[in-house]
Structure formats: C-alpha cells, structure tokens
C-alpha atoms as a PDB file:
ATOM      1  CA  UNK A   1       0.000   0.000   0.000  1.00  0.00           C
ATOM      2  CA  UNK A   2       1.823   3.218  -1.385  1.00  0.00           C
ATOM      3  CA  UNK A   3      -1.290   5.539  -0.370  1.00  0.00           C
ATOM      4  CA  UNK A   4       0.981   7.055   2.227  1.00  0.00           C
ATOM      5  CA  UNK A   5       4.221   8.046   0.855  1.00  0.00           C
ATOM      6  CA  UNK A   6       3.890  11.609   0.458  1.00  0.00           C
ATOM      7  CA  UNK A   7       3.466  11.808   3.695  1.00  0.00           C
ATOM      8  CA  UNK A   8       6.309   9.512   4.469  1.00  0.00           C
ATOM      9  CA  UNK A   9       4.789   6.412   5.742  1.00  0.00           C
ATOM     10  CA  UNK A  10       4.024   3.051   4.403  1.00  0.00           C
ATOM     11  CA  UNK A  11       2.048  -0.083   5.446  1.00  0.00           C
ATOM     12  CA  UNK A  12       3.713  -3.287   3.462  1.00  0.00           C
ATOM     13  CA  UNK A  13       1.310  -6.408   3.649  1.00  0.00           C
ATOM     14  CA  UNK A  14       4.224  -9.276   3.846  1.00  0.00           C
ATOM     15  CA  UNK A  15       2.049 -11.861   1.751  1.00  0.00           C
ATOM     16  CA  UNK A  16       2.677 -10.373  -1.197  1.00  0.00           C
ATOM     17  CA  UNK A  17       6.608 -10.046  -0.959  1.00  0.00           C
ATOM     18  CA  UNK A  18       7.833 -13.280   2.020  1.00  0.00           C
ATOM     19  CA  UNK A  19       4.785 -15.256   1.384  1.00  0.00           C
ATOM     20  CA  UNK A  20       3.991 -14.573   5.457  1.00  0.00           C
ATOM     21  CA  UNK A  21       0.496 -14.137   5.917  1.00  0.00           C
ATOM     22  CA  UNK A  22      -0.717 -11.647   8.777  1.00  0.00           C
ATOM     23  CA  UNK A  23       1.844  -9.408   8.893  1.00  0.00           C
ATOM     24  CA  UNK A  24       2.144  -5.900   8.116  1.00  0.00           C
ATOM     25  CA  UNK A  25       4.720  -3.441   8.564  1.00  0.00           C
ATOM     26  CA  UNK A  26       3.852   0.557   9.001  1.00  0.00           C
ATOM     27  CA  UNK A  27       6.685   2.793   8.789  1.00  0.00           C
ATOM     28  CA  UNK A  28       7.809   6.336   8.708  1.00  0.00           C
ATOM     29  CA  UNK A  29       5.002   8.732   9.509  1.00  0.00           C
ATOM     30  CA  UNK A  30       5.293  11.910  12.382  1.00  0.00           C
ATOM     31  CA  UNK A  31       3.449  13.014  15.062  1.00  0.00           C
ATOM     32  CA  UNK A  32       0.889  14.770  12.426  1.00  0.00           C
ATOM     33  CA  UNK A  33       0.020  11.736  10.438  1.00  0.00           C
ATOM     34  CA  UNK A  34      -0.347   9.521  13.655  1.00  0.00           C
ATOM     35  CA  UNK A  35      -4.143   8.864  13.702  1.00  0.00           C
ATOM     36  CA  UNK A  36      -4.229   8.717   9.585  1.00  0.00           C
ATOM     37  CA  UNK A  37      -0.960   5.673   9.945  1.00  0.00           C
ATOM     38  CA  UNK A  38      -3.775   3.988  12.570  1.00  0.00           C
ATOM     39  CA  UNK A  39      -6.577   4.294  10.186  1.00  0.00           C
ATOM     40  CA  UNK A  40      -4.722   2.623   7.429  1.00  0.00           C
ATOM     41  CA  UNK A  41      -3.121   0.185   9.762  1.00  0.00           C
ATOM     42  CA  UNK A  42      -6.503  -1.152  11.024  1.00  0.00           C
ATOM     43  CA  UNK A  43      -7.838  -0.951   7.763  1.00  0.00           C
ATOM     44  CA  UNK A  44      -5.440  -3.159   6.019  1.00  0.00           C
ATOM     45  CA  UNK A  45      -5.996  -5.841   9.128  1.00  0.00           C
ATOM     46  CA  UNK A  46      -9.730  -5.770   8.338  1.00  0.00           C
ATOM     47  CA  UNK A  47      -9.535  -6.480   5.076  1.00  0.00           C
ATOM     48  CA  UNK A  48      -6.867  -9.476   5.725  1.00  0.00           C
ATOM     49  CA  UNK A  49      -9.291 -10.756   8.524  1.00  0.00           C
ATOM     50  CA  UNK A  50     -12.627 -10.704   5.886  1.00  0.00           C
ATOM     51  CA  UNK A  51     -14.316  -7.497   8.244  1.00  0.00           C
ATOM     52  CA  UNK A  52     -13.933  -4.412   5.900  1.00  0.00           C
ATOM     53  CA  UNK A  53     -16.058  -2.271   8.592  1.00  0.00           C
ATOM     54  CA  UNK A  54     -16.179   1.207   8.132  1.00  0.00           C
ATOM     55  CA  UNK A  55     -13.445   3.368   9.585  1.00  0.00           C
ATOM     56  CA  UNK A  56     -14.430   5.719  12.499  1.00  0.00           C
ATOM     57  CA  UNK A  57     -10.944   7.199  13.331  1.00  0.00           C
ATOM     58  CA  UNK A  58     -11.539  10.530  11.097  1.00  0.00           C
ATOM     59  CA  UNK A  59     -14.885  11.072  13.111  1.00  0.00           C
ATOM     60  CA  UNK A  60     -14.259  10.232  16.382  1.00  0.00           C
ATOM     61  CA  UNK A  61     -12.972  13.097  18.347  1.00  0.00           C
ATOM     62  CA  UNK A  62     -10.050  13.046  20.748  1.00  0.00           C
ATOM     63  CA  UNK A  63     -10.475  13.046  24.096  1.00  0.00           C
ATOM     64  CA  UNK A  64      -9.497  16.497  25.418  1.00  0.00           C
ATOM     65  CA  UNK A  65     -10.122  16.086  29.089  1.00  0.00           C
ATOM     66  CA  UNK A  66      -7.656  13.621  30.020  1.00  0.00           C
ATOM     67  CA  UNK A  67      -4.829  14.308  32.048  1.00  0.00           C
ATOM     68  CA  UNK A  68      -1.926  13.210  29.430  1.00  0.00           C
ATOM     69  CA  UNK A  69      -3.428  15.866  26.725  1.00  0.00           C
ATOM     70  CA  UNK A  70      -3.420  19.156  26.586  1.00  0.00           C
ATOM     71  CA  UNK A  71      -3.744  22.268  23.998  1.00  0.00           C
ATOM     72  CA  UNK A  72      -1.203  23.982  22.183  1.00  0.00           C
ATOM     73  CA  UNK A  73      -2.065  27.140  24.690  1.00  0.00           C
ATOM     74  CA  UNK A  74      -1.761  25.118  28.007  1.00  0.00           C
ATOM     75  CA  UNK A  75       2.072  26.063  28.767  1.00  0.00           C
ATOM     76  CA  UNK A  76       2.201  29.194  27.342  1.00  0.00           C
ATOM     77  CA  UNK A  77      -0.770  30.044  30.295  1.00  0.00           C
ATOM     78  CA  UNK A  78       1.647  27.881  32.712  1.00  0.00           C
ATOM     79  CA  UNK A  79       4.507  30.035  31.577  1.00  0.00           C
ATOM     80  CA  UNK A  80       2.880  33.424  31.615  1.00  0.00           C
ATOM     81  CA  UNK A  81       2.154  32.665  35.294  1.00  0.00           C
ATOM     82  CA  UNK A  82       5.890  32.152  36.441  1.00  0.00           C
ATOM     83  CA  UNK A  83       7.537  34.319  33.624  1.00  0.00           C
ATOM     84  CA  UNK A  84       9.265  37.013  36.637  1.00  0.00           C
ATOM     85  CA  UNK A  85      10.600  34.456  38.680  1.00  0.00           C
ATOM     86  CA  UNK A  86      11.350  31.841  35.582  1.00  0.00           C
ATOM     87  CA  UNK A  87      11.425  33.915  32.320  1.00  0.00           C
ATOM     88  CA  UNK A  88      12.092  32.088  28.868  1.00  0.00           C
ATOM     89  CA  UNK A  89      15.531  31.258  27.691  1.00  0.00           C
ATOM     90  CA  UNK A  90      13.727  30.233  23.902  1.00  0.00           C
ATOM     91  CA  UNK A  91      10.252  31.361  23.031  1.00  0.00           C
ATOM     92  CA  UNK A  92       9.848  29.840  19.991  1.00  0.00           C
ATOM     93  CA  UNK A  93       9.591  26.317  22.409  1.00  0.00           C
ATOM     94  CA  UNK A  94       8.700  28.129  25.316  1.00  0.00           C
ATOM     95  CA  UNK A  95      11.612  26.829  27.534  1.00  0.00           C
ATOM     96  CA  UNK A  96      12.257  28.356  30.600  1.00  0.00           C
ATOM     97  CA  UNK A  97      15.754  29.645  32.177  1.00  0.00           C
ATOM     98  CA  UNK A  98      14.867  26.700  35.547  1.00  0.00           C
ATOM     99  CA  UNK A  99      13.810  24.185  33.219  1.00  0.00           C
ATOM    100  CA  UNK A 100      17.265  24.491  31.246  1.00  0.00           C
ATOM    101  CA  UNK A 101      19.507  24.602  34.227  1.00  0.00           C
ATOM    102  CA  UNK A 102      17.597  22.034  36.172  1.00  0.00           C
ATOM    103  CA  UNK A 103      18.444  19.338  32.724  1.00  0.00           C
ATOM    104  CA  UNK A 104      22.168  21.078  32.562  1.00  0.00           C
ATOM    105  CA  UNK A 105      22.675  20.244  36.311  1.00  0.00           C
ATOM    106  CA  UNK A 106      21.328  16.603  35.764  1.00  0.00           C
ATOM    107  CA  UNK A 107      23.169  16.369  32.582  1.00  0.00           C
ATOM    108  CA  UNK A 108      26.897  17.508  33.869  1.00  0.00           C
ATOM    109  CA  UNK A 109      28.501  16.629  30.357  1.00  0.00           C
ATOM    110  CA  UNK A 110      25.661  17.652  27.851  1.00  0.00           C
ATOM    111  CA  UNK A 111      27.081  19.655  25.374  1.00  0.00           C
ATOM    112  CA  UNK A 112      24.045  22.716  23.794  1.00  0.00           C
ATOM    113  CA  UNK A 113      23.131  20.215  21.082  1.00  0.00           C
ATOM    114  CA  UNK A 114      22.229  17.791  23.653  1.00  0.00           C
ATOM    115  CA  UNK A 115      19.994  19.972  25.386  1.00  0.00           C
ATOM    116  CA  UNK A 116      18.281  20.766  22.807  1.00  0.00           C
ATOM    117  CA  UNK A 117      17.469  17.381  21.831  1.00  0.00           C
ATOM    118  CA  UNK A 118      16.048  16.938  25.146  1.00  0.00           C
ATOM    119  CA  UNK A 119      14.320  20.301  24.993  1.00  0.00           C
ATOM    120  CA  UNK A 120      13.702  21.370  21.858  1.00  0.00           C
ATOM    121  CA  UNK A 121      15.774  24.196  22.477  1.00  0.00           C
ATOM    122  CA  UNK A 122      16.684  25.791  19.393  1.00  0.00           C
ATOM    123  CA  UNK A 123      14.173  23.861  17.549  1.00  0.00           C
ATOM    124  CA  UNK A 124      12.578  27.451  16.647  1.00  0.00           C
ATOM    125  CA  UNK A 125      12.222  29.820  13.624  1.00  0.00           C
ATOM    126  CA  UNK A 126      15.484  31.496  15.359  1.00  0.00           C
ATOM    127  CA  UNK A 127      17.196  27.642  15.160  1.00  0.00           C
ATOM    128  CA  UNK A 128      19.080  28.562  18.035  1.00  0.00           C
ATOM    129  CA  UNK A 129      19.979  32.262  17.165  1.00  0.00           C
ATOM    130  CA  UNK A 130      18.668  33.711  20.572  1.00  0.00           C
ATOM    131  CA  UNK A 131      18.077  30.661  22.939  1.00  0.00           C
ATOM    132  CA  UNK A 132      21.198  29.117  22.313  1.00  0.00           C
ATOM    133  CA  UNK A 133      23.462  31.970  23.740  1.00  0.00           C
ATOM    134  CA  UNK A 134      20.764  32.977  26.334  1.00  0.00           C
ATOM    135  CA  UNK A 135      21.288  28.828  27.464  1.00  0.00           C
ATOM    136  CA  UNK A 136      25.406  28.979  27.411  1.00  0.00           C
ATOM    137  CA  UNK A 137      24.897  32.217  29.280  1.00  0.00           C
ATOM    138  CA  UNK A 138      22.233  31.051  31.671  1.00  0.00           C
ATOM    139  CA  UNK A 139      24.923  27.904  32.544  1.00  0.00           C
ATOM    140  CA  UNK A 140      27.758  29.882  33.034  1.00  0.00           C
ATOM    141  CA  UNK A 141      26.410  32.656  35.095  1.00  0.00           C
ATOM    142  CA  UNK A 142      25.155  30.437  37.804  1.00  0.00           C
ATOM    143  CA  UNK A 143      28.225  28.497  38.016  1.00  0.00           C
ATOM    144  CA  UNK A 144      27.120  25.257  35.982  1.00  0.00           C
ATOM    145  CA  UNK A 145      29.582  26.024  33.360  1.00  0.00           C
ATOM    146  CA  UNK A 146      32.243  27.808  33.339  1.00  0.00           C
ATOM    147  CA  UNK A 147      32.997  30.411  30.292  1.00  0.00           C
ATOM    148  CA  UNK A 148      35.715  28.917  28.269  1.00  0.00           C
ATOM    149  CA  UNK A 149      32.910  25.796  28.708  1.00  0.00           C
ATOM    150  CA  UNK A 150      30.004  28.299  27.570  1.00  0.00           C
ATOM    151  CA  UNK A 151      32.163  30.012  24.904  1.00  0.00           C
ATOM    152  CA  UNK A 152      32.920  26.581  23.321  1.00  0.00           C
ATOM    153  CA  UNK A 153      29.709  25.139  23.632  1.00  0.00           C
ATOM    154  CA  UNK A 154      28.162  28.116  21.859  1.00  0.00           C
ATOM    155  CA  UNK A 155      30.178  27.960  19.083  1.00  0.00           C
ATOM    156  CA  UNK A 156      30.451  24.218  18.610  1.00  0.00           C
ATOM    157  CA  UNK A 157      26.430  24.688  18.507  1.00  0.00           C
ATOM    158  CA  UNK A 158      26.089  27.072  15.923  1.00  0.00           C
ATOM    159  CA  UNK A 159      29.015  25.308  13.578  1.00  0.00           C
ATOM    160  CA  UNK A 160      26.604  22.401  13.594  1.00  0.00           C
ATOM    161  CA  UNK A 161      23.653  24.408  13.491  1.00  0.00           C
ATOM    162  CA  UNK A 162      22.959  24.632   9.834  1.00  0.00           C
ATOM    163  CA  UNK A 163      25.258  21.776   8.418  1.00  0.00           C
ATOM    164  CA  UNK A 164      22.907  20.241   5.607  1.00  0.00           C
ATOM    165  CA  UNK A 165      20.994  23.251   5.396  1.00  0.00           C
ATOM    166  CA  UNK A 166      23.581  25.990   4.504  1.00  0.00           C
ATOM    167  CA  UNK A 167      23.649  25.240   0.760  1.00  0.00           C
ATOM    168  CA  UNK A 168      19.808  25.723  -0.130  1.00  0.00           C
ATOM    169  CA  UNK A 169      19.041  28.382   2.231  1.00  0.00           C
ATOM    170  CA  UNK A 170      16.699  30.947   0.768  1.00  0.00           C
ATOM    171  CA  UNK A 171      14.324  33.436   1.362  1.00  0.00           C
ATOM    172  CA  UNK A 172      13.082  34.339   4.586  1.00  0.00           C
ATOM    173  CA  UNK A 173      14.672  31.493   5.948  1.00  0.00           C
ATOM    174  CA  UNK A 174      18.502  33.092   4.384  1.00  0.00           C
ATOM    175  CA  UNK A 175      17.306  36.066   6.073  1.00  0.00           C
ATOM    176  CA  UNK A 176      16.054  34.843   9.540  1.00  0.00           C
ATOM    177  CA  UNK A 177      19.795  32.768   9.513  1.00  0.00           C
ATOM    178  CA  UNK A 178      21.596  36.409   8.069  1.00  0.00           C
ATOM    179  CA  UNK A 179      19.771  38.433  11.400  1.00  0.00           C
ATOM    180  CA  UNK A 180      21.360  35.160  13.581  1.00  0.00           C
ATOM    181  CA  UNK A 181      24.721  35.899  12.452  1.00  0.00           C
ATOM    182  CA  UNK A 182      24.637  39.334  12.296  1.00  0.00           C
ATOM    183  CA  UNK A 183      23.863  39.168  16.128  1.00  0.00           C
ATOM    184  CA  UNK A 184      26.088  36.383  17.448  1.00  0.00           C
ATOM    185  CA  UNK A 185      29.075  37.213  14.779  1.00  0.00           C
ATOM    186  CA  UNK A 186      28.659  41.111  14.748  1.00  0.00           C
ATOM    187  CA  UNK A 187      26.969  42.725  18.395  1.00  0.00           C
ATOM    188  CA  UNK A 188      28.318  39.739  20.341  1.00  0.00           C
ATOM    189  CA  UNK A 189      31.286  38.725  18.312  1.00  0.00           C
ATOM    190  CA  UNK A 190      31.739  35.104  19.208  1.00  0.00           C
ATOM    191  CA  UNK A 191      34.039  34.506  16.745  1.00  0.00           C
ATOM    192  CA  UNK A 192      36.483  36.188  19.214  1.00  0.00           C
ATOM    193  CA  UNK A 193      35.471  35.492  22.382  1.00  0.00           C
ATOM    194  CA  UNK A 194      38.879  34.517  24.394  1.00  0.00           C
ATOM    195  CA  UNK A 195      39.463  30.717  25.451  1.00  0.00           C
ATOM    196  CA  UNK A 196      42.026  30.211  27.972  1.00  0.00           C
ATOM    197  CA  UNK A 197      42.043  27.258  27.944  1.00  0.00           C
ATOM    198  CA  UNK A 198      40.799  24.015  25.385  1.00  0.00           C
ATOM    199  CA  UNK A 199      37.906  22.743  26.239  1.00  0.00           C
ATOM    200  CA  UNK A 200      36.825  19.497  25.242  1.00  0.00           C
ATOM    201  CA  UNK A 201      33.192  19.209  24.834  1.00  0.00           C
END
C-alpha cells in the first residue's frame, strides 16, 4: 500500500513479498500523520481478517479532558504565570531559564546540542539564534559552566547548526539565519570570544 508516501509512511502487507500471511509493517510517519498511519493500519488488518467495517478514526474526536493531553495554549498560560521568577531562555519552544539549568545540572557533560534534543531548544524559527546563547549564558552565570565551557559550547552549537541546510538556504529562511549571524558574529562577536584554555566538549 503506497497511499501514504507523500506523507512519508508506508504499510507493506508481507504476503505479497515473504509469502507470510498476517503481517504488516507501518513505517515512517510523524506526530501529524499519527491517527491517519492507525486508520490505514486497522484498515489493512480488516480487510486481511474478511471485516472491511467502516473506519471511524476521522470522526471520532479526541479526548481532550484527560490528564496526558493538553492544547497547544496550556504552557504558554503555565509560563505566563511564572515568567518574573522563571522567564524564557527560547520562546519559539517556550523553555524556561529553571527548566534548562535544572536538565544542565542533571546532565553535567551535555554539550548545547544535547539539550536541545532533550528540549527542543533551538528547535525554533530562530534555530538557536537567541536561545542558544541565552542557554550557554544562563549555565555559566550560575556556576554550571564555566565560560571557556560556555564560549565553546556556543560555538560548537552554531558550527553544527545549519550543516545540511547551509547550501539551499533561501528566502526568509537566508534572512532569519543572516539576522542570527549578524547578532552572534557582529553585536556579540563570538568569533572572538577569548578561550584560555581548550575545552573538550
């Protein structure tokens, strides 16, 4: 069943190719295409076990009262509560300065790319323009890092930033990543921030 590759999943009935009957595979998919990859999943199964019944999955709504869900606007209201006392480090993924030193101190040798795998920080329009510094800075000025550690980690984090990306930048995008370097390269000039020492991240 190919139905799904634009969206970058596939369910492969295993009769056809291995002669296995009873199988299937689904693969790929994201977050977004979750309840569609179900659909099709349970779909196929019916129609291997002889009961083609109707799908419901497009109708039936998801339960928004249970305490493992909640909308898009739930933590920005959370944050907007504590924002004086615990203001944002990246607003794009509305991580907070506690919540980032709170994973650094748990995570002693996390480099910035780590965190923001675990956080999302960075994940933003900004990739990491804004939050990233405001993070290294965060970490060094409450002792967690010191700032040949900060200095380093910054710039390791931005060198690896856009690898992949760099040669089909365009448009706003080009210019979002232009306004980035323009601000860590030019006001802050990271490029020649002293090390005294190497740090090995």
């Amino acid at each position: 069943d190919t139905r799904g590759m634009r969206r970058g999943m596939f369910i492969f009935d295993h009769a056809q190719r291995d002669g296995v009957e009873g199988v299937i595979t689904v693969a790929g998919g994201k977050l977004t295409t979750y309840r569609l990859m179900g659909e099709r999943a349970v779909d196929t199964m019916c129609a291997k076990l002889g009961d083609p019944r109707p799908s419901r999955t497009a109708d039936e709504p998801v339960p928004s009262d249970h305490p493992r869900l909640h909308r898009v606007t739930d933590r920005l209201a959370a944050t907007e509560q504590t924002r004086a006392q615990n203001p944002l480090i990246c607003e794009c993924e509305l991580v907070g300065r506690d919540q980032f030193l709170d994973l650094a101190r748990r995570h002693p040798t996390d480099s910035l790319d780590d965190l923001r795998r675990r956080l999302r920080l960075g994940m933003g329009p900004c990739q990491g323009g804004f939050c990233a510094a405001r993070g290294a800075g965060a970490a060094c000025q409450v002792g967690e890092w010191s700032a040949d550690r900060a200095t380093a980690a910054l710039r390791l984090f931005l060198k690896n930033r856009w690898i992949g990306q760099a040669p089909v930048l365009y448009g706003d995008l080009l210019r979002q990543v232009a306004l980035d370097n323009w601000a860590l390269y030019g006001a802050l000039d990271l490029e020649h921030l002293p090390l005294s020492e190497e740090v090995v991240l």
